[in-house]
N, C-alpha and C. Protein backbone atom coordinates (compact mmCIF):
# COMPACT_ATOMS: atom_id res chain seq x y z
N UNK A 1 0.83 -1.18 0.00
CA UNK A 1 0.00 0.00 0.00
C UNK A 1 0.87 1.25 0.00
N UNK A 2 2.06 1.54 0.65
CA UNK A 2 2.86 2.26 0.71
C UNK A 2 3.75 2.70 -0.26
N UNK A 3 3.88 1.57 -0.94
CA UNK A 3 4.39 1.71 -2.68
C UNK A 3 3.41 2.51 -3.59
N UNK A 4 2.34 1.51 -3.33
CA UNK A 4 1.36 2.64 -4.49
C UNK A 4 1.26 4.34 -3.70
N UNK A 5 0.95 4.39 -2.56
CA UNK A 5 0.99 5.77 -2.20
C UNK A 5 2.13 6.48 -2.97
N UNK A 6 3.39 6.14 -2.31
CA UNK A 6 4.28 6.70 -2.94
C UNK A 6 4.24 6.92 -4.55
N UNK A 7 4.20 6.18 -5.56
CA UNK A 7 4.30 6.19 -6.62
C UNK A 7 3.36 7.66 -6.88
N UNK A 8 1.69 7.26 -6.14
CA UNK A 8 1.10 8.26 -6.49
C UNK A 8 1.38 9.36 -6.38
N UNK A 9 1.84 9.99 -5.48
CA UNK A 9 2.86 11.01 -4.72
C UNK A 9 3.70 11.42 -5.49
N UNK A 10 4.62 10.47 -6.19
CA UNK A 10 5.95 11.00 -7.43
C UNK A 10 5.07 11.05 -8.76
N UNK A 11 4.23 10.57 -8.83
CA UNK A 11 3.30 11.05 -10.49
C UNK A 11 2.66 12.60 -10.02
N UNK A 12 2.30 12.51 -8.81
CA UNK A 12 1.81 13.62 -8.25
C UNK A 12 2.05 14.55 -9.25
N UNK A 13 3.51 14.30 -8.22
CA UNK A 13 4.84 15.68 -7.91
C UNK A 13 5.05 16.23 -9.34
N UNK A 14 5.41 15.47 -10.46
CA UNK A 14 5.83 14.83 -11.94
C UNK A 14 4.40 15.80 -12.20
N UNK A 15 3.69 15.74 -12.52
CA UNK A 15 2.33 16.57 -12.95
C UNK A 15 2.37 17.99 -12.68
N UNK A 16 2.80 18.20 -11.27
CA UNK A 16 2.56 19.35 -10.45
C UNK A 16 3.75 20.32 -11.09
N UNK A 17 4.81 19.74 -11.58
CA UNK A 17 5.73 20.41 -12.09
C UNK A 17 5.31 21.12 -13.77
N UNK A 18 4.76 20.24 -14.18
CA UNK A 18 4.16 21.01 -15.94
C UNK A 18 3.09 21.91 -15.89
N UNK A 19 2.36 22.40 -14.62
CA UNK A 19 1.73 23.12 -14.58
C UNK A 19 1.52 23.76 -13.17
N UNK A 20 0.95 25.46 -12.76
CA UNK A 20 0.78 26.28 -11.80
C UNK A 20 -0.36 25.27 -11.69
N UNK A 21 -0.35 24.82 -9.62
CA UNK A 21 -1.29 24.57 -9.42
C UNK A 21 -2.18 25.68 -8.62
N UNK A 22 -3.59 25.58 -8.53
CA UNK A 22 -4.15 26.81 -7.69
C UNK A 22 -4.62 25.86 -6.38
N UNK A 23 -4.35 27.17 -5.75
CA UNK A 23 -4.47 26.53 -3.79
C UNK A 23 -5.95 26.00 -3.72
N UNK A 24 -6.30 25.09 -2.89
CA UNK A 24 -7.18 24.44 -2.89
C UNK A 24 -7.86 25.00 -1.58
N UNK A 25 -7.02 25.75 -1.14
CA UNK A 25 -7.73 25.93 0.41
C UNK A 25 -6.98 24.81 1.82
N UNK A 26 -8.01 25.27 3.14
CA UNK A 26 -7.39 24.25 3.98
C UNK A 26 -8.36 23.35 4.26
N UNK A 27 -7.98 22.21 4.37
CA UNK A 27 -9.28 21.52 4.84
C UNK A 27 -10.31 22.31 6.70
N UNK A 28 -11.15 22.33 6.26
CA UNK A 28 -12.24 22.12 7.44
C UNK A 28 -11.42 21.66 8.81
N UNK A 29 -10.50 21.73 9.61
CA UNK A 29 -9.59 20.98 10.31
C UNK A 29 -9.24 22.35 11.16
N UNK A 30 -9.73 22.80 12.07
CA UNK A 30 -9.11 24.57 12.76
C UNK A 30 -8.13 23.87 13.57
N UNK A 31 -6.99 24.57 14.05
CA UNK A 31 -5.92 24.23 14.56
C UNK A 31 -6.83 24.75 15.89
N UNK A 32 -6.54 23.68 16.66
CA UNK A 32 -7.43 23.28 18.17
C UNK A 32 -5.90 24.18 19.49
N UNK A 33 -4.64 24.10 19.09
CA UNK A 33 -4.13 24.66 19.70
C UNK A 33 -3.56 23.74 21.00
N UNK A 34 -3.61 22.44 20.69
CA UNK A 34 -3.34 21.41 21.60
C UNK A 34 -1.48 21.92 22.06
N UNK A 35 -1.28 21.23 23.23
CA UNK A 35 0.21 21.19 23.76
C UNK A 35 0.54 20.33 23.64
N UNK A 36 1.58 20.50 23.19
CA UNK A 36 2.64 19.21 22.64
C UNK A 36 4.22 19.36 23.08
N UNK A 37 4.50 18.75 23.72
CA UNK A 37 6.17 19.06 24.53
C UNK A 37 6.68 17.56 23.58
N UNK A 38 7.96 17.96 22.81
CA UNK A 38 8.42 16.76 21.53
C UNK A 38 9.45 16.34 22.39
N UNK A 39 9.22 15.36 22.27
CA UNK A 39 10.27 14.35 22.71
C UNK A 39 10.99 13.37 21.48
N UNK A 40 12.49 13.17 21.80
CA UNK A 40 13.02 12.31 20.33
C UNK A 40 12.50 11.00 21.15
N UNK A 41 11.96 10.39 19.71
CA UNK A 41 11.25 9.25 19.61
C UNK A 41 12.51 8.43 18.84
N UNK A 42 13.25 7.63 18.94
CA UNK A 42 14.47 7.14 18.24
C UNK A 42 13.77 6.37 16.85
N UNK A 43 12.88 5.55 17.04
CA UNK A 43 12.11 4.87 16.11
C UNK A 43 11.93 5.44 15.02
N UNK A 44 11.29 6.74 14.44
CA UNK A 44 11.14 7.32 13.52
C UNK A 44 12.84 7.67 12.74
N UNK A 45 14.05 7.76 13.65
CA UNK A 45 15.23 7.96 12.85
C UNK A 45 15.80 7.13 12.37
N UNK A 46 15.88 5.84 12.57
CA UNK A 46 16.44 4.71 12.77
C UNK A 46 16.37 3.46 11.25
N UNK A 47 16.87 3.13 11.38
CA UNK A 47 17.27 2.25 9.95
C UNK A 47 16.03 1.92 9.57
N UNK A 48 15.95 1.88 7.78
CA UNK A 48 14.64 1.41 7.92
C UNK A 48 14.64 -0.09 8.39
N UNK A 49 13.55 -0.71 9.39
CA UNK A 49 12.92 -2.01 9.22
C UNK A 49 12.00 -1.90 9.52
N UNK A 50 11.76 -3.60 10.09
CA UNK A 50 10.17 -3.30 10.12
C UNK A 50 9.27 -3.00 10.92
N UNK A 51 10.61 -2.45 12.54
CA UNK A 51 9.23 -1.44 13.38
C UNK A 51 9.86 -0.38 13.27
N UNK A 52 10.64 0.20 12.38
CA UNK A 52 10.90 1.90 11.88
C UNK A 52 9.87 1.89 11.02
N UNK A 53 9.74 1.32 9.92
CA UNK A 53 8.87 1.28 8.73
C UNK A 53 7.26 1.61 9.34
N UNK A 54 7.32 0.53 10.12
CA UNK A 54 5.50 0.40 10.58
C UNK A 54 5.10 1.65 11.71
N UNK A 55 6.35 2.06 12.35
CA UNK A 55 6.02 3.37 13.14
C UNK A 55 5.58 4.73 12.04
N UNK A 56 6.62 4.81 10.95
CA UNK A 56 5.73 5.34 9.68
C UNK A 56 4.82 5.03 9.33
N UNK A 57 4.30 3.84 9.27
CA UNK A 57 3.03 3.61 8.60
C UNK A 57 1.89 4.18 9.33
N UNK A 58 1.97 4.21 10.76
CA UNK A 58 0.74 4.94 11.51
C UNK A 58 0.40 5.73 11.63
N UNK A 59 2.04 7.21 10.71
CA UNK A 59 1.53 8.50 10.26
C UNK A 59 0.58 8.41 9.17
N UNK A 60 0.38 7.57 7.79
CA UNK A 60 -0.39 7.60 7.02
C UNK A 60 -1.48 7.02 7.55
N UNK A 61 -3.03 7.77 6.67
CA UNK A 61 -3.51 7.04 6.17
C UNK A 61 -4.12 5.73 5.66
N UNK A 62 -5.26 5.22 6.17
CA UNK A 62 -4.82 3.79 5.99
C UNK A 62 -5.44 3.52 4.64
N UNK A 63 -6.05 4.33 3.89
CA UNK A 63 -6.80 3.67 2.57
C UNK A 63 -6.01 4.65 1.71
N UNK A 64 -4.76 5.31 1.75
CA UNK A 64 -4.38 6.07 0.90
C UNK A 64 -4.42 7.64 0.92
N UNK A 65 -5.06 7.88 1.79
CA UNK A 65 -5.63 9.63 1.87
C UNK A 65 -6.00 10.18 0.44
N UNK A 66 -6.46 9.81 -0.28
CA UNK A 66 -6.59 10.72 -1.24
C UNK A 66 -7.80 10.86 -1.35
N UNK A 67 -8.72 12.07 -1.49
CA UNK A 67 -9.92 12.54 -1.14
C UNK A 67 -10.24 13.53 -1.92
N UNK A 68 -12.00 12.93 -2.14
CA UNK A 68 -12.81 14.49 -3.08
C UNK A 68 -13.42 14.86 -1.68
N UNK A 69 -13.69 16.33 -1.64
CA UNK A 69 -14.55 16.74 -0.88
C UNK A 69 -15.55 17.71 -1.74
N UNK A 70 -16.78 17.87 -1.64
CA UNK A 70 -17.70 18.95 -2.61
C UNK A 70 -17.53 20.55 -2.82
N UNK A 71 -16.89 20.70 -1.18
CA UNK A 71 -16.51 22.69 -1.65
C UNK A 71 -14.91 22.30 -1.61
N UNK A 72 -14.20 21.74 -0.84
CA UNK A 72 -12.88 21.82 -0.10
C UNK A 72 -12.05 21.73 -1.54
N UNK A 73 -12.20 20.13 -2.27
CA UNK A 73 -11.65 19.33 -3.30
C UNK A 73 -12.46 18.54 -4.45
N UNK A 74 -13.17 19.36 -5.36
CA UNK A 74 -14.07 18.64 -5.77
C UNK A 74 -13.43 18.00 -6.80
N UNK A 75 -12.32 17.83 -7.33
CA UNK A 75 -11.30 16.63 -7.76
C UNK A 75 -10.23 16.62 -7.00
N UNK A 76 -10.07 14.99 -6.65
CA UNK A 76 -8.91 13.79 -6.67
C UNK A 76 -8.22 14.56 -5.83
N UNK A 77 -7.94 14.64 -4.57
CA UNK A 77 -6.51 15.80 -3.61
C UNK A 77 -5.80 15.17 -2.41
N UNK A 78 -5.05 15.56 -1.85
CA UNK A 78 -4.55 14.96 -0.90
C UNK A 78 -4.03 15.80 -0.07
N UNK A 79 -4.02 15.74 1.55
CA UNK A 79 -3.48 16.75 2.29
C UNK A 79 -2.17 17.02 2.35
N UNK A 80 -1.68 18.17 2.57
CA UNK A 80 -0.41 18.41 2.37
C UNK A 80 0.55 17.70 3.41
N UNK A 81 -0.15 17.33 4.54
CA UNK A 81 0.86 16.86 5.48
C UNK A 81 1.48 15.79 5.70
N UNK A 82 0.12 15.14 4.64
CA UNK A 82 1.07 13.32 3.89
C UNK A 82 1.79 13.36 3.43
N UNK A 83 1.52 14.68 2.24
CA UNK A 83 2.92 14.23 1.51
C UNK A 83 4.34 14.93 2.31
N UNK A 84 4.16 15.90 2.98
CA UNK A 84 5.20 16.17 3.26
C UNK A 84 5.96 15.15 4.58
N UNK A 85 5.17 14.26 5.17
CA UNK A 85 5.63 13.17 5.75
C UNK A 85 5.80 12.24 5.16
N UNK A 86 5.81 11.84 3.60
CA UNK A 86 6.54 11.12 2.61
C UNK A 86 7.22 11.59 2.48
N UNK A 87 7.57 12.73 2.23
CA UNK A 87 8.65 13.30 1.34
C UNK A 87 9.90 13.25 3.05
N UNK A 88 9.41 13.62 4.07
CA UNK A 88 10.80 12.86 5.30
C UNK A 88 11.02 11.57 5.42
N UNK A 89 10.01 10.54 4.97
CA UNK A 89 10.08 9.05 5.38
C UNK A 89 10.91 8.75 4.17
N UNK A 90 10.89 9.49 3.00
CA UNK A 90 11.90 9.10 1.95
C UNK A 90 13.45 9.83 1.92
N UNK A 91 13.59 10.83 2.92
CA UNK A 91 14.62 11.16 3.02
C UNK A 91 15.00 10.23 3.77
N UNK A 92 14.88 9.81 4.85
CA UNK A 92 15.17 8.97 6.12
C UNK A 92 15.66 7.52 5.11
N UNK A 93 15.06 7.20 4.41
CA UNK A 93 15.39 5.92 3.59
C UNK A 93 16.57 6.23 2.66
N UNK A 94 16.99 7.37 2.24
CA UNK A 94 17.84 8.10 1.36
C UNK A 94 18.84 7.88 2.24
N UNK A 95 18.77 8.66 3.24
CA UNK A 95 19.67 8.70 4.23
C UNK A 95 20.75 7.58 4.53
N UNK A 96 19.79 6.67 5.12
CA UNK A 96 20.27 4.88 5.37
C UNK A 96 21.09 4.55 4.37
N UNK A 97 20.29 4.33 3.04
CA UNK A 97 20.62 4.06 1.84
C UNK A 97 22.50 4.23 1.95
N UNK A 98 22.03 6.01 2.12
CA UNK A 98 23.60 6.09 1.70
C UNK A 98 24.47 6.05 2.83
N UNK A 99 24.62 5.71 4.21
CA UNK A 99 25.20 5.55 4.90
C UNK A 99 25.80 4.18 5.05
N UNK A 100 24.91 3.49 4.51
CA UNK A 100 25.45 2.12 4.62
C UNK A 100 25.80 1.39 2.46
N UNK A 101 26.02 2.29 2.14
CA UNK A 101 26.36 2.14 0.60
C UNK A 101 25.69 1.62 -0.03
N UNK A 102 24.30 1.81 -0.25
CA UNK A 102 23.50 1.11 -0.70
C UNK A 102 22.56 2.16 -1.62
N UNK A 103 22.40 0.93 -2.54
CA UNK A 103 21.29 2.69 -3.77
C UNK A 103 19.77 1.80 -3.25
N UNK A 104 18.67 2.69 -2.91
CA UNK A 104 17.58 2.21 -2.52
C UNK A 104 16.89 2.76 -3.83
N UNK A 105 16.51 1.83 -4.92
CA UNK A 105 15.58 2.28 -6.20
C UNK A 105 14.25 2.65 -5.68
N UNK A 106 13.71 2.82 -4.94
CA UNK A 106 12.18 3.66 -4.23
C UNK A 106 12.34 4.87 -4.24
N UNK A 107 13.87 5.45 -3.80
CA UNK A 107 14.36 6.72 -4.16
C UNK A 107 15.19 7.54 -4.37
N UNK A 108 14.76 8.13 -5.77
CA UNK A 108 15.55 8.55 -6.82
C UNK A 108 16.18 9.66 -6.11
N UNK A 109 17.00 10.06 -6.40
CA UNK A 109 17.78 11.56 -6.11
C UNK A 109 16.96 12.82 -7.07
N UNK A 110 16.11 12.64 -7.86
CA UNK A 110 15.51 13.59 -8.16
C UNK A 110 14.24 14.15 -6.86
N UNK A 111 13.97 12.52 -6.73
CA UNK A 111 12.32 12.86 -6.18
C UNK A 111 12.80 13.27 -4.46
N UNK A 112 14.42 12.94 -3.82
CA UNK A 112 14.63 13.64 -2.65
C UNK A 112 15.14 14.80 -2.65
N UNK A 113 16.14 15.45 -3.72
CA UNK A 113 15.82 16.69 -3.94
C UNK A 113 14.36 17.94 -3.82
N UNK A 114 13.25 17.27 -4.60
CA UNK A 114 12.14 17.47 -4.46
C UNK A 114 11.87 17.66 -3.41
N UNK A 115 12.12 16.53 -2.32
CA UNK A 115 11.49 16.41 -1.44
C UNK A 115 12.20 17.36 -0.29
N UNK A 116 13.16 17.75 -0.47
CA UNK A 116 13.85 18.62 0.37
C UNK A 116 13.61 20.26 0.47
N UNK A 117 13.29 20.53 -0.61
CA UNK A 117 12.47 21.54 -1.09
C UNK A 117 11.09 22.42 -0.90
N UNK A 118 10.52 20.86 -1.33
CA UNK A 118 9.33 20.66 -0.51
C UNK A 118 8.96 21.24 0.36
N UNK A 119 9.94 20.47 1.72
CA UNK A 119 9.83 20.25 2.99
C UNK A 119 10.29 21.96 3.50
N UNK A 120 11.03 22.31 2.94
CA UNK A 120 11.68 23.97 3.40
C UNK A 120 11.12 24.73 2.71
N UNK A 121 9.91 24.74 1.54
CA UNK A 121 9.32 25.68 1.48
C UNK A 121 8.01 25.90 2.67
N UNK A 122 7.47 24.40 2.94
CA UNK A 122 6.61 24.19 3.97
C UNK A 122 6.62 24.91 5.53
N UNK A 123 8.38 24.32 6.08
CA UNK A 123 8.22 24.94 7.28
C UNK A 123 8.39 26.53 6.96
N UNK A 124 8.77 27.21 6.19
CA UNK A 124 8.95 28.85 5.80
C UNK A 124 7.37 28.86 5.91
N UNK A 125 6.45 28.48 5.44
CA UNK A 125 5.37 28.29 5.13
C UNK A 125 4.50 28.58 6.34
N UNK A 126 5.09 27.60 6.87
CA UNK A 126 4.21 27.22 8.94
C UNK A 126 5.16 27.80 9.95
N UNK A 127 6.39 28.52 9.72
CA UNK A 127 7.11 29.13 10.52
C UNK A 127 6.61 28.91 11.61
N UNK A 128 6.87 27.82 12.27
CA UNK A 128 6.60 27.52 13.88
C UNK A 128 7.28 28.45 14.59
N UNK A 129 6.67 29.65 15.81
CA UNK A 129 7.35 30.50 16.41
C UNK A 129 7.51 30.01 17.97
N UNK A 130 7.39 28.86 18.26
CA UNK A 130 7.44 28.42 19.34
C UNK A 130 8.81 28.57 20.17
N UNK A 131 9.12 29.14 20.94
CA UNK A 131 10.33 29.59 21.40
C UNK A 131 11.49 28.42 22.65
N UNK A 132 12.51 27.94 21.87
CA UNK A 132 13.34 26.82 22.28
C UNK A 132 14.52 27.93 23.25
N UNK A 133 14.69 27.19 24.30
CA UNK A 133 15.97 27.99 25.02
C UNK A 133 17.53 27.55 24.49
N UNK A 134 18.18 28.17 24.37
CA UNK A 134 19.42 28.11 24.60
C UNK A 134 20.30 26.99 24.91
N UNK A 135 20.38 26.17 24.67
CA UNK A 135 21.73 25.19 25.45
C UNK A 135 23.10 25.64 25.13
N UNK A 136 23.64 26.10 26.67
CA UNK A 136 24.98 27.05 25.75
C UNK A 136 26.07 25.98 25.75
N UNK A 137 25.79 24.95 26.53
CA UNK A 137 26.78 23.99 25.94
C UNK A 137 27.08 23.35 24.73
N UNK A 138 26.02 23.46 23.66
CA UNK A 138 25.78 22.95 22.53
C UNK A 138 25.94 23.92 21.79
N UNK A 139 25.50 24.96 22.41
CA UNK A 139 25.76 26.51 21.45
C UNK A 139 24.89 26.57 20.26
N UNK A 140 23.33 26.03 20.69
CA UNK A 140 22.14 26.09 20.29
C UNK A 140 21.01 25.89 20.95
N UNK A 141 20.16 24.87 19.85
CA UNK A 141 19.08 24.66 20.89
C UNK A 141 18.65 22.85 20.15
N UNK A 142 18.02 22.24 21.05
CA UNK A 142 17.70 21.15 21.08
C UNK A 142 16.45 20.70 20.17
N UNK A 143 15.52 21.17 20.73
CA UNK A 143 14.11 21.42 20.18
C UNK A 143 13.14 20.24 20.81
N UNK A 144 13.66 19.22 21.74
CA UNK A 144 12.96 18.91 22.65
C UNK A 144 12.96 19.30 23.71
N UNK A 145 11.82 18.73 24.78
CA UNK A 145 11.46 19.12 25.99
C UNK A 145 10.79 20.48 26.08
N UNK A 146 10.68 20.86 25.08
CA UNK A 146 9.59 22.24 25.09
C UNK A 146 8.50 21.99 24.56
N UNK A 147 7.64 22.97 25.13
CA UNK A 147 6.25 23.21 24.63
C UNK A 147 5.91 23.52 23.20
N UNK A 148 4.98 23.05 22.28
CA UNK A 148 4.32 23.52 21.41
C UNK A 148 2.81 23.61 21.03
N UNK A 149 2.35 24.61 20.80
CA UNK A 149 1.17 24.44 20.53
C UNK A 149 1.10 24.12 19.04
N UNK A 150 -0.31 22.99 18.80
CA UNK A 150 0.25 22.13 17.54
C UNK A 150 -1.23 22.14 17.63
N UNK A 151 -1.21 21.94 15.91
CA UNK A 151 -2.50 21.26 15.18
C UNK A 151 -3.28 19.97 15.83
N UNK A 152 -3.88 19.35 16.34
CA UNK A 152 -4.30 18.04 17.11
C UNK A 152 -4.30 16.77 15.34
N UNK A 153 -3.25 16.42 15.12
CA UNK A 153 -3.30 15.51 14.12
C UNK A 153 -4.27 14.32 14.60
N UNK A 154 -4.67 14.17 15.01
CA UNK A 154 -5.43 12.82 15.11
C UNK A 154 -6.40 13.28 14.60
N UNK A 155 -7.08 14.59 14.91
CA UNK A 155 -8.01 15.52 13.70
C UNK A 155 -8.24 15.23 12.86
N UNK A 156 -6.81 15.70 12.39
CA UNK A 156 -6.36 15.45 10.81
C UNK A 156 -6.56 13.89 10.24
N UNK A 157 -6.08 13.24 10.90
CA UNK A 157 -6.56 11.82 10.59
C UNK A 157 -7.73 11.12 10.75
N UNK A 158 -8.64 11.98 11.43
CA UNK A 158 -9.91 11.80 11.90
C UNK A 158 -10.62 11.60 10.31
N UNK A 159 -10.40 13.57 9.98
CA UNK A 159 -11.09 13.96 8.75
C UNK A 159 -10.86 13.04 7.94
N UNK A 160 -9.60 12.89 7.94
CA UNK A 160 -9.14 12.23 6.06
C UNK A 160 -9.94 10.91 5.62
N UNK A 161 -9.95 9.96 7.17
CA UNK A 161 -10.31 8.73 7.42
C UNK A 161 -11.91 9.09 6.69
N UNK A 162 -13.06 10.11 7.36
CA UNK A 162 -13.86 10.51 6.59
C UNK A 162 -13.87 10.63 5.46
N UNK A 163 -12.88 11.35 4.45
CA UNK A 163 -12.87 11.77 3.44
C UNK A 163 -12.57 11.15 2.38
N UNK A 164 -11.77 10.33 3.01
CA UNK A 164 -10.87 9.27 1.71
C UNK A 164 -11.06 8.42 1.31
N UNK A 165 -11.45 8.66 -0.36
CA UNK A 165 -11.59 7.44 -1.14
C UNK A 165 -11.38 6.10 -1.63
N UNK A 166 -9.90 6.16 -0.54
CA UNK A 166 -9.80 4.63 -1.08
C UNK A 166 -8.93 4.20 -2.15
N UNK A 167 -9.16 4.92 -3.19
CA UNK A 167 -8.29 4.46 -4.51
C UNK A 167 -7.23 5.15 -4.09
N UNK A 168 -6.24 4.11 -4.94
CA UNK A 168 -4.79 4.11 -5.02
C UNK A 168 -4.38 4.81 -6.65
């Protein structure tokens, strides 16, 4: 299932490039303003197998996310936050790939370029202003153990689960 997502995702992308797309809007989904203090979860960084893999899988979607809605999407759409959590679950596999010398054919160096892009026009996008302290021993900042106020994704997965068609 994760293959065809993806694929759909890089035909997407491949489409989205030959033509200006126009904004679709946001889904129906108000940011609830929940607290969220992030903690590193090691699982999500970690080589792919198969409880790195399947800890990804519980960010998607389970029928694909791709959804008509009548005012929101009245053709074929998908939320932006899938793909841009494909487009990290395929860096993360990029990553591996090349750390341990290995070419992973799922992904191309075009489509993680893309995806890097992507991903940094997004957070410019959502400029999270949530304010991280200092660690002057590091001579930065961490970005766990602090507070954020965050979108309630289970929401988000609430809706889609509503919304989504199913086809691959």
């Amino acid at each position: 299932m994760i293959v065809l997502l993806l694929g759909g995702l890089d035909l997407g992308w491949h489409l989205g490039h030959s033509q200006q797309q126009q904004p679709l809007g946001e889904a129906n989904i108000t940011p609830s303003g929940i607290s969220s203090i992030f903690t590193y979860n090691r699982t999500f960084a970690e080589v792919p197998s198969d409880e790195s893999n399947a800890a990804w899988e519980t960010l998607f979607p389970t029928r694909g996310g791709f959804f008509k809605h009548p005012q929101l999407a009245p053709d074929r759409s998908g939320l932006a936050v899938f793909h841009q959590l494909h487009c990290l679950d395929n860096i993360r596999k990029g990553y591996w790939a090349a750390v341990h010398g290995k070419e992973d054919h799922h992904v191309s160096p075009a489509h993680v370029r893309h995806c890097i892009d992507y991903l940094r026009q997004s957070l410019i996008c959502h400029a999270d202003t949530n304010v991280e302290p200092v660690i002057e021993d590091l001579h930065g900042v961490r970005g766990f153990g602090v507070e954020h106020k965050c979108r309630d994704f289970s929401r988000v997965k609430d809706w889609i689960a509503e919304w989504e068609d199913g086809v691959m």
